[in-house]
PDB file of N, CA and C in Angstrom:
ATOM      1  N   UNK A   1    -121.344 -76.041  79.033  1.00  0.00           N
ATOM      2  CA  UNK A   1    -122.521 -75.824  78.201  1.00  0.00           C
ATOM      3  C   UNK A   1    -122.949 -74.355  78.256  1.00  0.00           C
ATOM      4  N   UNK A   2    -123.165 -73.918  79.364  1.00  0.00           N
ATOM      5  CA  UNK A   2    -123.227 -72.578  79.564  1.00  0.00           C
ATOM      6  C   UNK A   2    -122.297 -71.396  79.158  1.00  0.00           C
ATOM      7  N   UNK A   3    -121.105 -71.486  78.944  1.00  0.00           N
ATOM      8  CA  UNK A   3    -120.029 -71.098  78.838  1.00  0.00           C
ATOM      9  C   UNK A   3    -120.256 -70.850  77.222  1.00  0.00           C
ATOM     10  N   UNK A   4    -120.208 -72.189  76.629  1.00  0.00           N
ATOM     11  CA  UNK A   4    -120.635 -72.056  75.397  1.00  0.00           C
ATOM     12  C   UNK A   4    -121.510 -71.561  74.345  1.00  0.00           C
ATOM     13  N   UNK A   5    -123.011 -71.515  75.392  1.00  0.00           N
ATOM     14  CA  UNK A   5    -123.846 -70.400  74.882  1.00  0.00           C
ATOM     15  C   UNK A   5    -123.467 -68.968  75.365  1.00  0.00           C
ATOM     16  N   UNK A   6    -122.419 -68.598  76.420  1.00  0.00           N
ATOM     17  CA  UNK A   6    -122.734 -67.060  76.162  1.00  0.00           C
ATOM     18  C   UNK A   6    -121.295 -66.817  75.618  1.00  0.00           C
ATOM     19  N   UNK A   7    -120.348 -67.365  74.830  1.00  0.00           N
ATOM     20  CA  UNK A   7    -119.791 -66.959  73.996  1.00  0.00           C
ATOM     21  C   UNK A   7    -120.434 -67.314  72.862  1.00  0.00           C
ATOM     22  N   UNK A   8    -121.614 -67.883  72.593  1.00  0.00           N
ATOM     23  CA  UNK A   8    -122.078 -67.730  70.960  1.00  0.00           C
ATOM     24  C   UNK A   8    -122.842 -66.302  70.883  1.00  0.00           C
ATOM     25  N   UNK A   9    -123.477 -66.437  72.303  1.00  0.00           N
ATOM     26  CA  UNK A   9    -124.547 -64.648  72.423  1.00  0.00           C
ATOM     27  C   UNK A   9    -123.340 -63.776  72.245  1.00  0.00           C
ATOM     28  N   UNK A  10    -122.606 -63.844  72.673  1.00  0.00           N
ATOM     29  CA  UNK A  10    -121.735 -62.469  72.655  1.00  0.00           C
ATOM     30  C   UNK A  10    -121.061 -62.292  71.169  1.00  0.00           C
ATOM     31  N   UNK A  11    -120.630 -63.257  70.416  1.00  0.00           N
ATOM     32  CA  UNK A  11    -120.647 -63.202  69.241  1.00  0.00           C
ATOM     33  C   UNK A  11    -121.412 -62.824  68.570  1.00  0.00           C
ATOM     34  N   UNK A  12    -122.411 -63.627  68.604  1.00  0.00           N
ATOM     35  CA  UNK A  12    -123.640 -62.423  67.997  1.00  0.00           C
ATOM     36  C   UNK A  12    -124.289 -61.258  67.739  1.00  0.00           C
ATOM     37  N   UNK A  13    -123.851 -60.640  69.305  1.00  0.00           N
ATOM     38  CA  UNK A  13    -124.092 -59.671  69.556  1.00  0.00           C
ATOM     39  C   UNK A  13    -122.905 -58.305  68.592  1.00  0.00           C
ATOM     40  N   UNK A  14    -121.562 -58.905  68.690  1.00  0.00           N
ATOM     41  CA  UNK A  14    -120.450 -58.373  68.450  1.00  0.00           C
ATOM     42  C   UNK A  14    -120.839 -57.982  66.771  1.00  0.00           C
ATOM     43  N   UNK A  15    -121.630 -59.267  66.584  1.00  0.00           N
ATOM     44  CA  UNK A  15    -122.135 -59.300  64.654  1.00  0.00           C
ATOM     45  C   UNK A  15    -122.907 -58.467  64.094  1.00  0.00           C
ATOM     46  N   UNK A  16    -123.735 -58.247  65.456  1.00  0.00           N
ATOM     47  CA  UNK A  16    -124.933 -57.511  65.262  1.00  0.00           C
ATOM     48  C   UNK A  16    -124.588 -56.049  65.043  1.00  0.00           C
ATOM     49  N   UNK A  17    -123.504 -55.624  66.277  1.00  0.00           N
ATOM     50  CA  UNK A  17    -123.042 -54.077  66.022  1.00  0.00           C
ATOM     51  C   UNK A  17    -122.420 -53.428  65.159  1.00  0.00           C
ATOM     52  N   UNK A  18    -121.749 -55.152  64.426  1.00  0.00           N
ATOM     53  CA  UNK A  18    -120.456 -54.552  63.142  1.00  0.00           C
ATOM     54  C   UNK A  18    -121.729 -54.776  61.933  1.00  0.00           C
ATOM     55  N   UNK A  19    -122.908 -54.967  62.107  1.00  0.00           N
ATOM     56  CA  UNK A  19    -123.896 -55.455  60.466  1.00  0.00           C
ATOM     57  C   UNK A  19    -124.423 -54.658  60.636  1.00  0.00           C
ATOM     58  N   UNK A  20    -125.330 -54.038  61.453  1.00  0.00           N
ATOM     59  CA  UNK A  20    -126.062 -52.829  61.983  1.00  0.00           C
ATOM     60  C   UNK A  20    -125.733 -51.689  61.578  1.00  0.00           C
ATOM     61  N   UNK A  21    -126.344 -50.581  60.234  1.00  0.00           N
ATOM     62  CA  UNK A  21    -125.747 -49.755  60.291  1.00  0.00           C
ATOM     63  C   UNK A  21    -126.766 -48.589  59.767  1.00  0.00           C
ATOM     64  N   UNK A  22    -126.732 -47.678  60.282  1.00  0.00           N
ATOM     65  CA  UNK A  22    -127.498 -46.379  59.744  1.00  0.00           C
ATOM     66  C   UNK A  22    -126.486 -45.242  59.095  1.00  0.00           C
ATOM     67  N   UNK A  23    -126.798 -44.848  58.272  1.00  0.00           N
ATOM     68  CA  UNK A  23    -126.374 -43.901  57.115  1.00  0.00           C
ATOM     69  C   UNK A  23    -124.483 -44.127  57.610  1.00  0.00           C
ATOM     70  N   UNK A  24    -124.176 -45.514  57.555  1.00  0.00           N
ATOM     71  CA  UNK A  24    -122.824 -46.203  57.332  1.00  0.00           C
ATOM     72  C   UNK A  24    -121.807 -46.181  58.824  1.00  0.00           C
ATOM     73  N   UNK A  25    -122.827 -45.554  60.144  1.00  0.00           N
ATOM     74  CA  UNK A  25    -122.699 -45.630  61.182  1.00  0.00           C
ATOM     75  C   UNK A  25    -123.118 -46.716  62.081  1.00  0.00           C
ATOM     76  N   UNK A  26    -122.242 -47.137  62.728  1.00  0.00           N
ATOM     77  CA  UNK A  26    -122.480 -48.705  63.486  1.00  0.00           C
ATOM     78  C   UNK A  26    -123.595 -47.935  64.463  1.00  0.00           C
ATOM     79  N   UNK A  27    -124.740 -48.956  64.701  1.00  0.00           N
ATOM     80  CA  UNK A  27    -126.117 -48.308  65.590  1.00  0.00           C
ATOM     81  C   UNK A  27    -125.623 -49.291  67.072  1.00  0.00           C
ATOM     82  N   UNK A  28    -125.421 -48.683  68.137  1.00  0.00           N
ATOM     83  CA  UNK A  28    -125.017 -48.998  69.509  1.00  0.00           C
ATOM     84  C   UNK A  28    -126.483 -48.475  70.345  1.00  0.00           C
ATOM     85  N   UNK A  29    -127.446 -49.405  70.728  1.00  0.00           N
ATOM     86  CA  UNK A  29    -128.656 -49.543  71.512  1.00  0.00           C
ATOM     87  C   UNK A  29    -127.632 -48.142  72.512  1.00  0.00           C
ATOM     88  N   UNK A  30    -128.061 -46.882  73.030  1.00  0.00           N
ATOM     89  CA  UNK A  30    -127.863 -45.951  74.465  1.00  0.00           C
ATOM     90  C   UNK A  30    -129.182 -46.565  75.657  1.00  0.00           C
ATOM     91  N   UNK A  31    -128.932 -46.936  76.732  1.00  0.00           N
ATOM     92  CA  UNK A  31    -129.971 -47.103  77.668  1.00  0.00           C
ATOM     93  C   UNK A  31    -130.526 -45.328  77.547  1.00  0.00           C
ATOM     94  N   UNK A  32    -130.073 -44.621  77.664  1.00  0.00           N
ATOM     95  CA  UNK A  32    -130.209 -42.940  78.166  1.00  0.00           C
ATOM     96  C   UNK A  32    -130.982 -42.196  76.996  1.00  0.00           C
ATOM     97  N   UNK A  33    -130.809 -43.049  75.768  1.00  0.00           N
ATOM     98  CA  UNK A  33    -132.036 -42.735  74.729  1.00  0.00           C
ATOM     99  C   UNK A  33    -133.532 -42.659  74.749  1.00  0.00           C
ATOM    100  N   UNK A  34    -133.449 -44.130  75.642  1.00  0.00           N
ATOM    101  CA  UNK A  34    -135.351 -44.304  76.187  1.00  0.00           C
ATOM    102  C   UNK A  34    -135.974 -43.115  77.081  1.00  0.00           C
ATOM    103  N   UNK A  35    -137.313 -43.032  76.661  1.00  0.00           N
ATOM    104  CA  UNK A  35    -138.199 -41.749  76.964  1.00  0.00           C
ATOM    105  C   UNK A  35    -138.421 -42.995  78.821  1.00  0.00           C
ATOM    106  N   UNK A  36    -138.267 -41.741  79.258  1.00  0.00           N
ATOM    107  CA  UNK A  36    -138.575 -41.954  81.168  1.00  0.00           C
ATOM    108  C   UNK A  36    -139.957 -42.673  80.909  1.00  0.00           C
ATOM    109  N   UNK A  37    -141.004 -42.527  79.867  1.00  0.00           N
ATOM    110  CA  UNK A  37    -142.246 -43.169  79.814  1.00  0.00           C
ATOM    111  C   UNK A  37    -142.065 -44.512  79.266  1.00  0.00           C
ATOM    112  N   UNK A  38    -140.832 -44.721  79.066  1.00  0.00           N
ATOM    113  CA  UNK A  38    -140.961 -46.449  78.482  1.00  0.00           C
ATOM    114  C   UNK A  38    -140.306 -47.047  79.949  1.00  0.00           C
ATOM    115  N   UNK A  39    -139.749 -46.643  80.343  1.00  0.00           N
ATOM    116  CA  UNK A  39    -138.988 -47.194  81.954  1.00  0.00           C
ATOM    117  C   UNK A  39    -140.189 -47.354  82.573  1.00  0.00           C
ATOM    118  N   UNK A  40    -141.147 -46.484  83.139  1.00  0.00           N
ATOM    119  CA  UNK A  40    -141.894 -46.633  83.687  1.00  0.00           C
ATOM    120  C   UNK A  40    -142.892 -47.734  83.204  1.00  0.00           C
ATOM    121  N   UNK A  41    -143.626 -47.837  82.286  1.00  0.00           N
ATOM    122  CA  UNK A  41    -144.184 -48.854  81.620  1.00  0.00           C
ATOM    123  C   UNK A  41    -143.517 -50.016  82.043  1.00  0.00           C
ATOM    124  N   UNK A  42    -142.259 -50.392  81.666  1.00  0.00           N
ATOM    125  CA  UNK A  42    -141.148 -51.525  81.816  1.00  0.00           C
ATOM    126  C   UNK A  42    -141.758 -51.638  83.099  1.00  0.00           C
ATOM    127  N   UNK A  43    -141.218 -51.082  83.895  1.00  0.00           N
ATOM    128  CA  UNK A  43    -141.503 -51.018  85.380  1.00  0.00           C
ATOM    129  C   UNK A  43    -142.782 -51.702  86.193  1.00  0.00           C
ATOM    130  N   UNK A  44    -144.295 -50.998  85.755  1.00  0.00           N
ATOM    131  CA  UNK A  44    -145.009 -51.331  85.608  1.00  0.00           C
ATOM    132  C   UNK A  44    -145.629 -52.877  85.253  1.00  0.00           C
ATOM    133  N   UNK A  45    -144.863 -53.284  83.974  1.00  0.00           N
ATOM    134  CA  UNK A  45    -145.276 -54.639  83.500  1.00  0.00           C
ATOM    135  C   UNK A  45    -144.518 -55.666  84.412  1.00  0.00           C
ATOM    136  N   UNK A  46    -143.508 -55.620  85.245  1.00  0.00           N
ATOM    137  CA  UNK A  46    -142.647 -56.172  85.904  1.00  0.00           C
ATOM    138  C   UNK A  46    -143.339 -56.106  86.976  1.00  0.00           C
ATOM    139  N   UNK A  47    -143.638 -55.271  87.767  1.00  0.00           N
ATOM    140  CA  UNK A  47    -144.277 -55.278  89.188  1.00  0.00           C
ATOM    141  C   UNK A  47    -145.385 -56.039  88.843  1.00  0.00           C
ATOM    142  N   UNK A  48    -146.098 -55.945  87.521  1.00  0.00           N
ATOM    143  CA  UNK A  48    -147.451 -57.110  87.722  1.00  0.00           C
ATOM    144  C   UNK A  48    -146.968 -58.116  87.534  1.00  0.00           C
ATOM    145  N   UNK A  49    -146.381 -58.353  86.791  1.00  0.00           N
ATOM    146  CA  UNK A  49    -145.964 -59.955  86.563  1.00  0.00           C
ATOM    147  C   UNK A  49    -145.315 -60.874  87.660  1.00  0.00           C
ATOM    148  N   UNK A  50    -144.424 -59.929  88.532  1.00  0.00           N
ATOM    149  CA  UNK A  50    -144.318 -60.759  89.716  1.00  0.00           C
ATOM    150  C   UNK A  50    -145.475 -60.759  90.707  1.00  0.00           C
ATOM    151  N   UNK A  51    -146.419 -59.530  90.900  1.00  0.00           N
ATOM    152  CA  UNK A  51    -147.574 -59.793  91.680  1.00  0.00           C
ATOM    153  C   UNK A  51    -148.449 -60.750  90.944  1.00  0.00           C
ATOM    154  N   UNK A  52    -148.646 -61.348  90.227  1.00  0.00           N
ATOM    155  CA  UNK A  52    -149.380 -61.811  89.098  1.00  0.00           C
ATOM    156  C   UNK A  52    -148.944 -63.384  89.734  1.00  0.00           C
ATOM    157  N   UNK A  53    -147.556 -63.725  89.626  1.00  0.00           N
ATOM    158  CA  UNK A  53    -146.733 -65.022  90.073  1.00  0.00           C
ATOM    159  C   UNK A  53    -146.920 -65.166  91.597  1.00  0.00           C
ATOM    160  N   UNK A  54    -146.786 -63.961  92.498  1.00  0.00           N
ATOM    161  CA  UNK A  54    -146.660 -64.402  94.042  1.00  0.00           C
ATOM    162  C   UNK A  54    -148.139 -64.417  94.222  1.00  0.00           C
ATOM    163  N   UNK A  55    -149.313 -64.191  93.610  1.00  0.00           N
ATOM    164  CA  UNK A  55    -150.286 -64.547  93.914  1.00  0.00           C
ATOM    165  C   UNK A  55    -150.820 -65.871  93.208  1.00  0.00           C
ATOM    166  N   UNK A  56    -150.028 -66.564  92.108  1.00  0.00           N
ATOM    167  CA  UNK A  56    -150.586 -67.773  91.752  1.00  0.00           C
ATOM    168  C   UNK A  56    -149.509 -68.558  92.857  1.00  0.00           C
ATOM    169  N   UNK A  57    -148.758 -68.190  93.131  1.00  0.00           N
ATOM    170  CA  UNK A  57    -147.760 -69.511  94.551  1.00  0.00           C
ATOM    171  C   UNK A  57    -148.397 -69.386  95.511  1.00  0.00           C
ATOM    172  N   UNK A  58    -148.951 -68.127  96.314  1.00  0.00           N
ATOM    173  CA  UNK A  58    -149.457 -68.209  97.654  1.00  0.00           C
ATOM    174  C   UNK A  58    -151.231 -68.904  97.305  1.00  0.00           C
ATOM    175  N   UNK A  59    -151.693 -69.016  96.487  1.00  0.00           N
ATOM    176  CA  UNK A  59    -152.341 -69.821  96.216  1.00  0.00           C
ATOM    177  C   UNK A  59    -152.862 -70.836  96.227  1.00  0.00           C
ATOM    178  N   UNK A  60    -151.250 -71.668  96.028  1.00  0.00           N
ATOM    179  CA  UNK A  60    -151.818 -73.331  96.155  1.00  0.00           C
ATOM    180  C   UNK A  60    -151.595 -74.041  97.121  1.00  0.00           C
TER     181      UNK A  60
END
């Protein structure tokens, strides 16, 4: 079952890069494109969300 959904994601994905296109150039997401201020943010929303979770478990 599993197997099966991540060869449909990866297909998709494969669809996505060959349909995707800017001025007739296939668009490939670069991690190294993002501004250091969106990492950090990322970063940020992640550290709360697990402090956010280990304080609703130690909780109950």
């Amino acid at each position: 079952m599993v197997d099966k959904k991540v060869t449909h994601l990866q297909s998709d994905f494969e669809s996505f890069k060959t349909t995707t296109t800017i001025n007739k150039s296939t668009l490939v997401l670069d991690v190294k494109s993002h501004s250091p201020l969106l990492n950090v943010a990322a970063a940020a929303i992640a550290l709360g969300t697990l402090a956010w979770l280990y304080e609703k478990y130690t909780s109950i």
